[in-house]
Protein backbone atom coordinates (compact mmCIF):
# COMPACT_ATOMS: atom_id res chain seq x y z
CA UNK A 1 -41.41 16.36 170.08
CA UNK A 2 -41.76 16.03 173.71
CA UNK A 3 -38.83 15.67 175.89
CA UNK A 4 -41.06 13.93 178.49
CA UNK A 5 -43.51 10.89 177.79
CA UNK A 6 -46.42 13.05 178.12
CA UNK A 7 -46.67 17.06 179.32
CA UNK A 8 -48.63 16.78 182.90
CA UNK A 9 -51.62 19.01 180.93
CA UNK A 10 -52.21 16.05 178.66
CA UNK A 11 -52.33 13.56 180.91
CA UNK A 12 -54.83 15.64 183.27
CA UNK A 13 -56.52 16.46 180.28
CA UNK A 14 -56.80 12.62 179.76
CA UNK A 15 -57.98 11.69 183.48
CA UNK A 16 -60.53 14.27 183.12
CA UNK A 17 -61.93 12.60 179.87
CA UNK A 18 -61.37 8.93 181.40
CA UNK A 19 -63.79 10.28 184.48
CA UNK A 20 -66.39 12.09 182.10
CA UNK A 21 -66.49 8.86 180.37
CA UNK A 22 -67.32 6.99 183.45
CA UNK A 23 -69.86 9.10 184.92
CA UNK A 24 -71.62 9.49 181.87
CA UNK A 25 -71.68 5.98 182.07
CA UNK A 26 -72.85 5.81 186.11
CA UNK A 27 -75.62 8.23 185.16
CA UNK A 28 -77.39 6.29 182.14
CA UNK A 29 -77.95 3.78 184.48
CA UNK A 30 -79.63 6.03 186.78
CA UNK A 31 -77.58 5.17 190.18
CA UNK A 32 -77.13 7.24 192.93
CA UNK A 33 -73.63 5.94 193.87
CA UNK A 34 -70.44 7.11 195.83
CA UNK A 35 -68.63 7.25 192.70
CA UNK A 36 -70.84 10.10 191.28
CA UNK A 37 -70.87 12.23 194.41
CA UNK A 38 -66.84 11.56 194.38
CA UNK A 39 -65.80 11.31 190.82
CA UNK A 40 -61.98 11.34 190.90
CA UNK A 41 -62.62 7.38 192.07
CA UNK A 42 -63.29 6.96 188.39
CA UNK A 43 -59.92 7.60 187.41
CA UNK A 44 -58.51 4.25 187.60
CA UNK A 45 -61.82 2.37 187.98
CA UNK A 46 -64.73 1.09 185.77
CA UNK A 47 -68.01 2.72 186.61
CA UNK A 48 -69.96 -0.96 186.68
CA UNK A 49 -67.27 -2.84 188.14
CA UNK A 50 -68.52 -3.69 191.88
CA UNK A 51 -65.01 -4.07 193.06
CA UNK A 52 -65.53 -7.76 194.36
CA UNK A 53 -62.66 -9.97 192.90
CA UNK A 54 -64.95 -13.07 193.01
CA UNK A 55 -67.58 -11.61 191.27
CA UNK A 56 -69.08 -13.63 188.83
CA UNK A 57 -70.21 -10.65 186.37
CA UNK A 58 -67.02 -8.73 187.00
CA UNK A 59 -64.10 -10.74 187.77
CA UNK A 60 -61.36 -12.78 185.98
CA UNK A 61 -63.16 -16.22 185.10
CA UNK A 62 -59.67 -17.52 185.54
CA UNK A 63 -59.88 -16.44 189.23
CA UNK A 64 -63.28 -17.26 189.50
CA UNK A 65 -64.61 -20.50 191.65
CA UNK A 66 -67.64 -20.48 189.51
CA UNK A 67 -66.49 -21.13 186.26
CA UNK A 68 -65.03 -24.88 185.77
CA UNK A 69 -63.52 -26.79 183.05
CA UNK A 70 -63.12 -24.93 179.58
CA UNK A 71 -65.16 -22.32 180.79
CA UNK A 72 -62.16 -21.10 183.07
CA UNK A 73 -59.79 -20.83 179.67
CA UNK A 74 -58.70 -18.12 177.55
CA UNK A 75 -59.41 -18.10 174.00
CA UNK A 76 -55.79 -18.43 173.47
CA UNK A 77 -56.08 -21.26 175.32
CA UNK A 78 -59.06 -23.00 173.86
CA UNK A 79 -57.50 -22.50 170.04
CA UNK A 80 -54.15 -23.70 171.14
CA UNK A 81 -56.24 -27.17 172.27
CA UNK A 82 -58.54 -27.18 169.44
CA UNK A 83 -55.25 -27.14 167.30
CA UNK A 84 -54.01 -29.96 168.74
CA UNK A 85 -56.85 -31.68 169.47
CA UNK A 86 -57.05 -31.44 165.30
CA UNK A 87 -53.34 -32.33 165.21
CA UNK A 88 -53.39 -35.11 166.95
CA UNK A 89 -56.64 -36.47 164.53
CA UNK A 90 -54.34 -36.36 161.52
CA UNK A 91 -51.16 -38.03 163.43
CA UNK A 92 -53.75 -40.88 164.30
CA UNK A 93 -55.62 -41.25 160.72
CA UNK A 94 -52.44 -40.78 158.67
């Protein structure tokens, strides 16, 4: 067993696959971008993300100005009302 969480060679080993991933991704979609001629920017970064937090393809729709209403919810959220929405039905009819 490790004394440490994780021997520095693994977790280089890991960053190295994380960036492979990523580039292999960049390069399918045939861009000629920053990130490819500097790769260890895809260490901590997704490959399509533009980097614009009010994106509306790549941000948080909870953080997002374009999305309104129940749009702007998380699932969690939308079951949790559903529930009760459903709840509240079968206080009323009872």
């Amino acid at each position: 067993m490790w004394t440490r969480s994780k021997p520095r060679a693994v977790r280089r080993a890991h960053t190295r696959a994380a960036i492979r991933r990523q580039l292999r991704i960049l390069r399918t979609r045939k861009v000629d971008h920053l990130l490819i001629r500097e790769p260890h920017r895809l260490a901590k970064h997704h490959a399509l993300d533009c980097g614009r937090p009010r994106c509306g393809l790549c941000s948080n729709p909870r953080r997002n100005p374009t999305y309104k209403g129940r749009e702007r919810l998380t699932p969690q959220e939308l079951r949790a009302l559903d529930r009760f929405a459903v709840d509240c039905e079968l206080v009323f009819d009872g």
